[in-house]
Protein backbone atom coordinates (compact mmCIF):
# COMPACT_ATOMS: atom_id res chain seq x y z
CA UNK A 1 80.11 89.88 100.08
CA UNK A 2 81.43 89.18 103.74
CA UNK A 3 82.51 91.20 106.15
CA UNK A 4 86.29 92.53 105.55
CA UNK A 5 88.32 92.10 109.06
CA UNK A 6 90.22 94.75 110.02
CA UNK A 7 87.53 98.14 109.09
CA UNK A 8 89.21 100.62 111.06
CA UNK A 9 86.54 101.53 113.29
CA UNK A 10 87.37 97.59 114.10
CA UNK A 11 90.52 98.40 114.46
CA UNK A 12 90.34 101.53 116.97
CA UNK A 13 86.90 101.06 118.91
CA UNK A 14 87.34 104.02 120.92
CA UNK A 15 88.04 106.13 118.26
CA UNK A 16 85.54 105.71 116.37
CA UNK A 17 83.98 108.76 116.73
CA UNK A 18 87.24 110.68 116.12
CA UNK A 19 87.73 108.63 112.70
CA UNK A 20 84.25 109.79 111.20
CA UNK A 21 84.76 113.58 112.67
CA UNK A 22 88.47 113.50 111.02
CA UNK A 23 86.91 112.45 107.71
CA UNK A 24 84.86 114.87 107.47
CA UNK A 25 87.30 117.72 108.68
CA UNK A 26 90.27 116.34 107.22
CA UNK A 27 90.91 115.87 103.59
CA UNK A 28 94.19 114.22 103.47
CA UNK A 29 92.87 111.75 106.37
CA UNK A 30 90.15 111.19 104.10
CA UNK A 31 92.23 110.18 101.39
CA UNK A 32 94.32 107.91 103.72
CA UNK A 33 91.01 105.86 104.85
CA UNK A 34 89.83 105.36 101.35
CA UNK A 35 93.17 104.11 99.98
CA UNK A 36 93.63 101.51 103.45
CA UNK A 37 89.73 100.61 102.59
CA UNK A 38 91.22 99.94 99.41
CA UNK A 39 94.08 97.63 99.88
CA UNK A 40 92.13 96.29 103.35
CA UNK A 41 89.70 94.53 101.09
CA UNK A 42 92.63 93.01 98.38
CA UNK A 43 94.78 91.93 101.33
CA UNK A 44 90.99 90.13 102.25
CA UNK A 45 90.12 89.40 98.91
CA UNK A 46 93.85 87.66 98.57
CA UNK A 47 93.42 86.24 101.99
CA UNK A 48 90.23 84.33 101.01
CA UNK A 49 92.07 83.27 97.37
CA UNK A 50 89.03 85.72 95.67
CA UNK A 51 91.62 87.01 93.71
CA UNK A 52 94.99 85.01 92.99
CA UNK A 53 98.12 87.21 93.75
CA UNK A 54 101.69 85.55 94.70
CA UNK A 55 102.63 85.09 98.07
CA UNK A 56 104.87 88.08 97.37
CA UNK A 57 102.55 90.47 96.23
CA UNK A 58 99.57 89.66 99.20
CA UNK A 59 102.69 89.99 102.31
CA UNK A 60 103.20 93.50 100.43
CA UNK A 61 99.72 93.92 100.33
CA UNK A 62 99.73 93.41 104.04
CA UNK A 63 102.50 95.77 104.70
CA UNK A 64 100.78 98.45 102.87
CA UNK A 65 98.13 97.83 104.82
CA UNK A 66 100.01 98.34 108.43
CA UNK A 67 101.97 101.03 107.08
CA UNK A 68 98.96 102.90 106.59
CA UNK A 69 97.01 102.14 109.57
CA UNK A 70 100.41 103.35 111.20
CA UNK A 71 100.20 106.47 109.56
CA UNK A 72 96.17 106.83 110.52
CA UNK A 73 96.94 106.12 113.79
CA UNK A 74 99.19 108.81 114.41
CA UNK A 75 96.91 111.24 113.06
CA UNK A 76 94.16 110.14 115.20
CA UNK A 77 96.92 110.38 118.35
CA UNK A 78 97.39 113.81 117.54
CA UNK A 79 93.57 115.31 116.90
């Protein structure tokens, strides 16, 4: 498969260091990356019509998405 837009090391090129140590160190972080890996790649795979999902369901996809990388972010901000 193609490359999925939007990998957070993408996303934060700076911190990309910080997001592999805080992986590693930090479970619920951890946990946080795997499940906005998770619905990254649906939001792509809806994106690309892989996988056919209502208009509805891939714009809350896409919030999920943002919400998390919100919530990522400010853990990175504060390590």
């Amino acid at each position: 498969m193609s490359h999925t837009p939007h990998d957070l090391a993408e996303e934060f090129p700076a911190e990309a260091a910080r997001i592999a140590e805080l992986k590693e160190s930090d479970a619920h972080f951890s946990k946080l990356v795997e499940e906005y890996n998770q619905v990254n790649q649906a939001v792509y795979r809806a994106e690309n019509r892989i996988d056919t999902v209502s208009e509805e369901h891939e714009e809350a996809l896409r919030r999920q998405r943002a919400r998390l990388k919100d919530s990522l972010w400010a853990i990175i901000r504060k390590a």
